[in-house]
N, C-alpha and C. Protein backbone atom coordinates (compact mmCIF):
# COMPACT_ATOMS: atom_id res chain seq x y z
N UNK A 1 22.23 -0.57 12.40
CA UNK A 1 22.57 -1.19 13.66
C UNK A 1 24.04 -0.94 13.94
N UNK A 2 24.10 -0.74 14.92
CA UNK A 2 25.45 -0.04 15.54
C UNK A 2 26.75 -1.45 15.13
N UNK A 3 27.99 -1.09 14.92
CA UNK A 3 29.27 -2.00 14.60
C UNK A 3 29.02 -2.99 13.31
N UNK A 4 28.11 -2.37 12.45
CA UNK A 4 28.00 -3.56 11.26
C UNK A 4 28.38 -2.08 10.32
N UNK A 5 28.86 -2.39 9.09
CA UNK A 5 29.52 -1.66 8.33
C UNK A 5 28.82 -2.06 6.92
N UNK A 6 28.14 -1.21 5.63
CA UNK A 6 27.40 -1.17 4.82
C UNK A 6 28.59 -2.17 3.72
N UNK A 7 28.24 -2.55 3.04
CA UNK A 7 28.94 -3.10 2.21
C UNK A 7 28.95 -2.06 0.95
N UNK A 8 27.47 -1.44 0.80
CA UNK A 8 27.64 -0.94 -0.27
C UNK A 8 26.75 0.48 0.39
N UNK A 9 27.52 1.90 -0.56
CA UNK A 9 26.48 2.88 -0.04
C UNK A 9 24.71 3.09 -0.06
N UNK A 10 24.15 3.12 1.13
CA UNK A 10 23.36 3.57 1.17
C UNK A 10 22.55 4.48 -0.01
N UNK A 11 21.16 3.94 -0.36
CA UNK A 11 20.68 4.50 -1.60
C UNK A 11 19.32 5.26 -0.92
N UNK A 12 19.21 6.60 -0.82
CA UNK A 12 17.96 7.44 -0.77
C UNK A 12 16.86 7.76 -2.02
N UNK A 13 15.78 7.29 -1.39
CA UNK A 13 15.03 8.20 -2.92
C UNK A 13 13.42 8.71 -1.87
N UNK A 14 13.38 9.73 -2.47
CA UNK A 14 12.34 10.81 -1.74
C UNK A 14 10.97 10.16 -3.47
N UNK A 15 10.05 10.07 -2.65
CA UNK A 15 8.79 9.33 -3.23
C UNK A 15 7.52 9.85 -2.85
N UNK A 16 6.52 10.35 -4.06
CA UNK A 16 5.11 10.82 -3.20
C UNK A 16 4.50 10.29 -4.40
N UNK A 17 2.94 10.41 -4.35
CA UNK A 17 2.05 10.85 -5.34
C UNK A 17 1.28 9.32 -5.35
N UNK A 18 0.00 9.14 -6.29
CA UNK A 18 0.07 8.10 -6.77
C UNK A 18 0.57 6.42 -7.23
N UNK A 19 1.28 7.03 -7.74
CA UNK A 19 2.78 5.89 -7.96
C UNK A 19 3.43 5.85 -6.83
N UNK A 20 3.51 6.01 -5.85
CA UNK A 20 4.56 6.07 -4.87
C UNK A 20 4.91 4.44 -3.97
N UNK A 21 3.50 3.49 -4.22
CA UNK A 21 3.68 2.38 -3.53
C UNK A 21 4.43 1.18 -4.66
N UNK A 22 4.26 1.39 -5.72
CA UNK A 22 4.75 1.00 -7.61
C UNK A 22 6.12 1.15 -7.30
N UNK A 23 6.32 2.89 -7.11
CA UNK A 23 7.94 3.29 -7.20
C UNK A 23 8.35 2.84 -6.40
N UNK A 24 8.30 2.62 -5.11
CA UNK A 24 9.06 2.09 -4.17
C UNK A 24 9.64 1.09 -4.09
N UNK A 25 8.94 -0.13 -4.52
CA UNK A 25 8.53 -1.60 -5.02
C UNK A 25 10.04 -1.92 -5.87
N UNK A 26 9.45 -0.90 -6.76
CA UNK A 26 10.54 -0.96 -8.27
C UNK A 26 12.17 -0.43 -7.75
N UNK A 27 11.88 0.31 -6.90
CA UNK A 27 13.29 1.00 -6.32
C UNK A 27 13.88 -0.07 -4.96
N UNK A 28 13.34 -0.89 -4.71
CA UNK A 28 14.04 -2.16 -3.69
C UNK A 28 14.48 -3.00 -4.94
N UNK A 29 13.23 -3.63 -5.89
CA UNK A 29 13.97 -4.46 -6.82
C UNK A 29 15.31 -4.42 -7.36
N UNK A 30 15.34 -2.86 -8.00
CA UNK A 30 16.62 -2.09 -8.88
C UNK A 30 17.76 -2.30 -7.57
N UNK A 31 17.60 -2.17 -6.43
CA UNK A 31 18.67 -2.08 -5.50
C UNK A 31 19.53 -3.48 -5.38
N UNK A 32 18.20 -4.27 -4.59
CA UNK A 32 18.78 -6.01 -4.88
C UNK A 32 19.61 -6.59 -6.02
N UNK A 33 19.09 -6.05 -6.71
CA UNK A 33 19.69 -6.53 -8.46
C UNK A 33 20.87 -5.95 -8.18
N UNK A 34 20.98 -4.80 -8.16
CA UNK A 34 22.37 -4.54 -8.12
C UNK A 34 23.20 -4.50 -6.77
N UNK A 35 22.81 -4.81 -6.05
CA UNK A 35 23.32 -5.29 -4.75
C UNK A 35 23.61 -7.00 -4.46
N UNK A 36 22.89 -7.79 -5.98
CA UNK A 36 23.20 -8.85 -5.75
C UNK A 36 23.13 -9.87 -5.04
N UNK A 37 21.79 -9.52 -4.46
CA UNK A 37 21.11 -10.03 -3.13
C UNK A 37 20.10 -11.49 -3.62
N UNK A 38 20.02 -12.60 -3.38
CA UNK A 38 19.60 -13.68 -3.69
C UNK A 38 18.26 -12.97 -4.38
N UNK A 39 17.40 -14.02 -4.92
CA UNK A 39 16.08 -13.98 -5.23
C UNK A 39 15.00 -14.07 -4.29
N UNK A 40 15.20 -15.17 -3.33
CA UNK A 40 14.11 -14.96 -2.14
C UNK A 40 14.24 -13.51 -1.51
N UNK A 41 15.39 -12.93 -0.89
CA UNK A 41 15.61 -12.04 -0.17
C UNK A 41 14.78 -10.82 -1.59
N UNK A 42 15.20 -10.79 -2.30
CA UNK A 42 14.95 -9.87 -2.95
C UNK A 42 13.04 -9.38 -3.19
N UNK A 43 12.81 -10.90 -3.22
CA UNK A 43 11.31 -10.94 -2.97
C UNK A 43 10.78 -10.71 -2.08
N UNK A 44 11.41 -11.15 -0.63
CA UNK A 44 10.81 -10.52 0.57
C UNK A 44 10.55 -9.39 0.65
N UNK A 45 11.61 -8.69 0.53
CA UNK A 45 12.08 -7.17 0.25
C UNK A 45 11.28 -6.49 -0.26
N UNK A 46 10.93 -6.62 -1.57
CA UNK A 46 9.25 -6.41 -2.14
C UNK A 46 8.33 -6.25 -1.35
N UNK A 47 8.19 -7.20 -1.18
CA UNK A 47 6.77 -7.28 0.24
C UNK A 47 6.64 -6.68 1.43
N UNK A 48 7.82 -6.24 1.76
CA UNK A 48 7.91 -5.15 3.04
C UNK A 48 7.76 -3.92 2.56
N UNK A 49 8.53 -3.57 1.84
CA UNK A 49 8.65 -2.33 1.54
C UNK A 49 7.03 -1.89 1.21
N UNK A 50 6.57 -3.26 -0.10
CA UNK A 50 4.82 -2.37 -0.31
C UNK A 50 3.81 -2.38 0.66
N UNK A 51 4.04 -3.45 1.69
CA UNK A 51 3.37 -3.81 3.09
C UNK A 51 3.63 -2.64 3.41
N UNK A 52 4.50 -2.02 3.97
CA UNK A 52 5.22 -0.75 5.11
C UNK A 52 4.67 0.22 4.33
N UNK A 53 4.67 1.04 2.99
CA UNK A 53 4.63 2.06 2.00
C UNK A 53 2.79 2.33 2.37
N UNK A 54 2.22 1.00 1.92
CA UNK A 54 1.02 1.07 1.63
C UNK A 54 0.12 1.42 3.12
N UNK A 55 1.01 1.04 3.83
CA UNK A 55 0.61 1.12 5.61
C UNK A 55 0.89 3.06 5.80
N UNK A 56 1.57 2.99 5.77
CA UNK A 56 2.14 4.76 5.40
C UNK A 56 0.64 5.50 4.97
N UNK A 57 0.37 4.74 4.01
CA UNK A 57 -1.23 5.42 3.51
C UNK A 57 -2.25 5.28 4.10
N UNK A 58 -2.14 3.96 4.22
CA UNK A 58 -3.59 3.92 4.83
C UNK A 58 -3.85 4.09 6.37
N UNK A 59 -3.10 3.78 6.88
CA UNK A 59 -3.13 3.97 8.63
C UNK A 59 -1.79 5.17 9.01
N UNK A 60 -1.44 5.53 8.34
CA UNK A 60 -0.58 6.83 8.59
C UNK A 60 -0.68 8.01 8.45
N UNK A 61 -1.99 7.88 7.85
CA UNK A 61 -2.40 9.17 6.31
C UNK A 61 -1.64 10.11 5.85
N UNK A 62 -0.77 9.41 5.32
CA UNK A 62 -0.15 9.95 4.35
C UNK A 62 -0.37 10.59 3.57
N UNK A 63 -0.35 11.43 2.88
CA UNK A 63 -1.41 12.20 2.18
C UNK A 63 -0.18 12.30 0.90
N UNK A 64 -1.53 12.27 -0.47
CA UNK A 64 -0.34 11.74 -2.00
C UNK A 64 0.27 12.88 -2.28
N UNK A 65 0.15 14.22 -1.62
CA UNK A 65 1.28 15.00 -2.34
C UNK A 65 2.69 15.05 -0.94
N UNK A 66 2.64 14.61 0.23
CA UNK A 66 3.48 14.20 0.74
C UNK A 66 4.53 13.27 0.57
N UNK A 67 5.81 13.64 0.86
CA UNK A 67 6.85 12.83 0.38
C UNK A 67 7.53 12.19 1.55
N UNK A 68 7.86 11.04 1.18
CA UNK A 68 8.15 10.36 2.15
C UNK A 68 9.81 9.67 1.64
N UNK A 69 10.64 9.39 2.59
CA UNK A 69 12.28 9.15 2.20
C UNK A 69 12.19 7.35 2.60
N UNK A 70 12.76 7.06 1.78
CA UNK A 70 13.15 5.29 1.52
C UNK A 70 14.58 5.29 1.22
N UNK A 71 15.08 4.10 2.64
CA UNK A 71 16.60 4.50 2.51
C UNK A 71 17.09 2.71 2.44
N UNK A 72 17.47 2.55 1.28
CA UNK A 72 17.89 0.69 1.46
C UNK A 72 19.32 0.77 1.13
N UNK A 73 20.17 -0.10 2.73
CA UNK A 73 21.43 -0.55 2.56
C UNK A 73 21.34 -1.69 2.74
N UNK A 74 22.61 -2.32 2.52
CA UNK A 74 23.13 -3.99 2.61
C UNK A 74 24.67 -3.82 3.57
N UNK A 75 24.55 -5.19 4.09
CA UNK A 75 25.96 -5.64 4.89
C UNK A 75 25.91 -7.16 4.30
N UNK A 76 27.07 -7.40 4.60
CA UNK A 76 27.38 -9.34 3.89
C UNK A 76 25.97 -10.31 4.70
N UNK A 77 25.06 -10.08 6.09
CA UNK A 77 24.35 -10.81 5.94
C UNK A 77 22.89 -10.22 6.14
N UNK A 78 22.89 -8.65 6.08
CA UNK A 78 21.58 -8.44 6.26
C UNK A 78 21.29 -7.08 5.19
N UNK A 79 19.74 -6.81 4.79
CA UNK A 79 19.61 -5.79 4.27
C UNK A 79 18.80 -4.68 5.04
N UNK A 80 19.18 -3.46 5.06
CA UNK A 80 18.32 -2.27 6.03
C UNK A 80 17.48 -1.74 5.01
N UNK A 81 16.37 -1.46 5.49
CA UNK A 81 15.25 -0.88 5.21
C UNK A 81 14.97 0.47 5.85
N UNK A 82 14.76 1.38 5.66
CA UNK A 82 14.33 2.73 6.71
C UNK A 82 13.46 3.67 6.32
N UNK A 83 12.44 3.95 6.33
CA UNK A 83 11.54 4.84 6.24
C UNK A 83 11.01 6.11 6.78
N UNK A 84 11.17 7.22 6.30
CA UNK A 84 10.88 8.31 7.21
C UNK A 84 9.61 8.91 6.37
N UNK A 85 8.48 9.56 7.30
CA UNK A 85 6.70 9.89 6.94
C UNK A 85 6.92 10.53 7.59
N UNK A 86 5.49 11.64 6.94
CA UNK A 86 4.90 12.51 7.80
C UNK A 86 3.92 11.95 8.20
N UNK A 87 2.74 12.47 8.88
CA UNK A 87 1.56 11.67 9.22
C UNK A 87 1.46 11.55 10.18
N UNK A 88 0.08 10.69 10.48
CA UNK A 88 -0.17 9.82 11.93
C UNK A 88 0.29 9.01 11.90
N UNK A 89 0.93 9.09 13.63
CA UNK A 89 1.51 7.73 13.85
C UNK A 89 1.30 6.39 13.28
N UNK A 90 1.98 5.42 12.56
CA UNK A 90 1.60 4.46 12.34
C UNK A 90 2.74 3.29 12.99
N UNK A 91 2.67 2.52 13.91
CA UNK A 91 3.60 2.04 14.58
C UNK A 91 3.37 0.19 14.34
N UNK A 92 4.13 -0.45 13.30
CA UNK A 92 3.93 -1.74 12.93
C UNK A 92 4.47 -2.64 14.24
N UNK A 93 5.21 -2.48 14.81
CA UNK A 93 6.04 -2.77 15.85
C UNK A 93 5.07 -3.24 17.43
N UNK A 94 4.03 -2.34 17.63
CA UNK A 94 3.41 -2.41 18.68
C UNK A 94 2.46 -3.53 18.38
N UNK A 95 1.22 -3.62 17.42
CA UNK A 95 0.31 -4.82 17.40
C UNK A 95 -0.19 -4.73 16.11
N UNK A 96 -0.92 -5.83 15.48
CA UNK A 96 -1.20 -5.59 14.01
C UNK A 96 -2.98 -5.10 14.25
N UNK A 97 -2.98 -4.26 13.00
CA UNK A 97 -3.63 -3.09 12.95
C UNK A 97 -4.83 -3.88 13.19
N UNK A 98 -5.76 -2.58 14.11
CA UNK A 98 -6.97 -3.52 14.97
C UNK A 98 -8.40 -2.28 14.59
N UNK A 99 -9.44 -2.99 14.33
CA UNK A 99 -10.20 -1.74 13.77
C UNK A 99 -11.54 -2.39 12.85
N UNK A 100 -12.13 -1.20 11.95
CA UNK A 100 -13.12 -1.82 11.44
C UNK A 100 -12.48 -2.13 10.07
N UNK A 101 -11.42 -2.09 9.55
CA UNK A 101 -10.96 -2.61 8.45
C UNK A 101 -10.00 -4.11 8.55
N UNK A 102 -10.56 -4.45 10.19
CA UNK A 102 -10.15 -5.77 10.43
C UNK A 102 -10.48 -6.90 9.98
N UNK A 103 -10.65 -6.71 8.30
CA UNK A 103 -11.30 -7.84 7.60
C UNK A 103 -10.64 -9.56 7.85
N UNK A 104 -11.13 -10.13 7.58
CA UNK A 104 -10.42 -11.39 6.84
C UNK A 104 -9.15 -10.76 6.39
N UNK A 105 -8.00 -11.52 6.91
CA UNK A 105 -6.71 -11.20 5.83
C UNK A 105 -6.04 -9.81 6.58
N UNK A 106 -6.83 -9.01 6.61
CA UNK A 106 -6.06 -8.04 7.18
C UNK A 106 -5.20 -8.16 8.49
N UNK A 107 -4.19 -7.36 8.18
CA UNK A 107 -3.07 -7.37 8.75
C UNK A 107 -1.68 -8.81 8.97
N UNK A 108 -1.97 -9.24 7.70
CA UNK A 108 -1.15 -10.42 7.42
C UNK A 108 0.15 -9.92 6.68
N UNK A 109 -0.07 -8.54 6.16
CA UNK A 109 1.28 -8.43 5.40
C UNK A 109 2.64 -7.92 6.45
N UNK A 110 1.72 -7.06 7.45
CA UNK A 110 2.69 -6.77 8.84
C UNK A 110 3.21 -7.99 9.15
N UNK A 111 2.42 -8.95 9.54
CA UNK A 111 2.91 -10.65 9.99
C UNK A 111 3.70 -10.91 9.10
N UNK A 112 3.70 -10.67 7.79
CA UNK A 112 5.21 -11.73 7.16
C UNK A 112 5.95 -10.09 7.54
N UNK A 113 6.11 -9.10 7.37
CA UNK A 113 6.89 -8.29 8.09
C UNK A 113 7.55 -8.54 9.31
N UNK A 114 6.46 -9.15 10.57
CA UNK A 114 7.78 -9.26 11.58
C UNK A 114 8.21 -10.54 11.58
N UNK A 115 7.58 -11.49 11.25
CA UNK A 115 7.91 -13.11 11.34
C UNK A 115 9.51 -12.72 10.12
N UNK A 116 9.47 -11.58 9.16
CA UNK A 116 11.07 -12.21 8.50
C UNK A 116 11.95 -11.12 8.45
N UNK A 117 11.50 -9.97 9.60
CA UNK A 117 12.65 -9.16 10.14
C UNK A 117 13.56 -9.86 11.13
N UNK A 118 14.57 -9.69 11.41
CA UNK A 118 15.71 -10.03 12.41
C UNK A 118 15.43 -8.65 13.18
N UNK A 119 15.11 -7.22 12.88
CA UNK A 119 15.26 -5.89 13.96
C UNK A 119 13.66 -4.89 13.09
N UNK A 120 13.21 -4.91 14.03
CA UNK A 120 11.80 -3.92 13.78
C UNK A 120 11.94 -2.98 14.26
N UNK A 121 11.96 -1.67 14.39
CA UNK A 121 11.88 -0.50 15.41
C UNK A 121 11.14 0.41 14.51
N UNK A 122 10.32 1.07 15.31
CA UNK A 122 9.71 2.58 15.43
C UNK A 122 9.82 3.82 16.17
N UNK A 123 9.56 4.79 15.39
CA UNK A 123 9.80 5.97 16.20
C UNK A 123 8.68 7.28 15.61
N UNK A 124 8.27 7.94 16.46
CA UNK A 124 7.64 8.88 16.26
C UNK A 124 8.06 10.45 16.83
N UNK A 125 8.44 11.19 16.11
CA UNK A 125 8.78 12.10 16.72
C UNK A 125 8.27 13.88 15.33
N UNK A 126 7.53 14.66 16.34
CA UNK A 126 7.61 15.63 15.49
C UNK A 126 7.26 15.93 13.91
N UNK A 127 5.65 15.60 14.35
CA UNK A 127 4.45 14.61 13.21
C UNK A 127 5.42 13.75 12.23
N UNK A 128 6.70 13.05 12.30
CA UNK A 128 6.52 11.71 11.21
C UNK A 128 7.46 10.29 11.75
N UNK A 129 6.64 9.62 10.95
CA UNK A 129 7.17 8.32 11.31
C UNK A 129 8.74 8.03 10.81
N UNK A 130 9.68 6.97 11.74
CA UNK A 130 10.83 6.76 10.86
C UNK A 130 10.54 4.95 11.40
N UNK A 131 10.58 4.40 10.51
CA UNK A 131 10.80 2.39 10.41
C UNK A 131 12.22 2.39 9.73
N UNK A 132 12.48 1.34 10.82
CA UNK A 132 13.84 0.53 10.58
C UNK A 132 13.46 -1.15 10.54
N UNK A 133 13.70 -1.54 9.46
CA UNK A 133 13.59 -2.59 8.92
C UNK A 133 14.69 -3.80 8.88
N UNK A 134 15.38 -4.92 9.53
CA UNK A 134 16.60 -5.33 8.72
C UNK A 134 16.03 -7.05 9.04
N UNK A 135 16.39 -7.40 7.38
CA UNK A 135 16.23 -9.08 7.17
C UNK A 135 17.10 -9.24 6.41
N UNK A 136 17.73 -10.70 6.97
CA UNK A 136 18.53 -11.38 6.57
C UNK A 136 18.64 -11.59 5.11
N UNK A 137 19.65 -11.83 4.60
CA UNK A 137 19.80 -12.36 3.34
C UNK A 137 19.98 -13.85 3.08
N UNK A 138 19.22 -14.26 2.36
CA UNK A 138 19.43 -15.86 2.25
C UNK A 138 18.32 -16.38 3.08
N UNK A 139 17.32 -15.56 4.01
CA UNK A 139 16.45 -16.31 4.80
C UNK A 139 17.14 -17.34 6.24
N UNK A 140 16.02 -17.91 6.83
CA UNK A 140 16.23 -18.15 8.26
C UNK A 140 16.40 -19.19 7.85
């Protein structure tokens, strides 16, 4: 977000395969920890990232030898999230996912996604997705 300044540099890690919704998970935790980011926040954080990752797969089709870039920074009151895919569009931002996998339950992990973002955005351009993610630290 434009005039806010990172506290700490920006951490990239390029992720595919199998493991890729695990690694991701594990690579927000390792960040918080050392970014020093409360415990709730840090837990949220979790939950978006495997909410968003796992969304990447299944409604993005992502495909497991495709790699996809996970970019997490911090400022003193918020943490950024950013995601760049290849794939079909998958746009969390517009409505929660509507379909025959509209079970019970489904599409609740998007809901704690936007109910504890402060900034959601999507973009599609030139087959892949990029999500921008940013929630507060310390909670609302």
């Amino acid at each position: 977000m434009a005039g806010r300044e990172s506290s700490q540099k920006p951490l990239t890690f390029a992720l595919s395969g199998p493991g890729a919704v695990h690694d991701s998970v594990a690579e927000a935790h390792a960040f918080a920890d050392a970014a020093g980011i409360d415990h709730a926040t840090r837990s949220r954080l979790a939950i978006v990232v495997e909410e968003l990752v796992t969304n990447l797969y299944d409604h993005g089709e992502l495909a497991p030898d495709e790699v996809f870039e996970l970019e997490l920074s911090v400022t003193a009151d918020e943490v950024r999230l950013a995601l760049r895919a290849p794939g079909k569009r998958f746009d969390p931002t517009s409505s929660i996912v509507q379909g025959p996998s509209q079970a019970a339950g489904a599409g609740a992990g998007l809901k704690l996604v936007k109910a504890w973002s402060t900034h959601l955005e999507h973009d599609y351009a030139d087959g892949r997705n990029r999500l921008v993610v940013m929630l507060p630290i310390g909670g609302r």
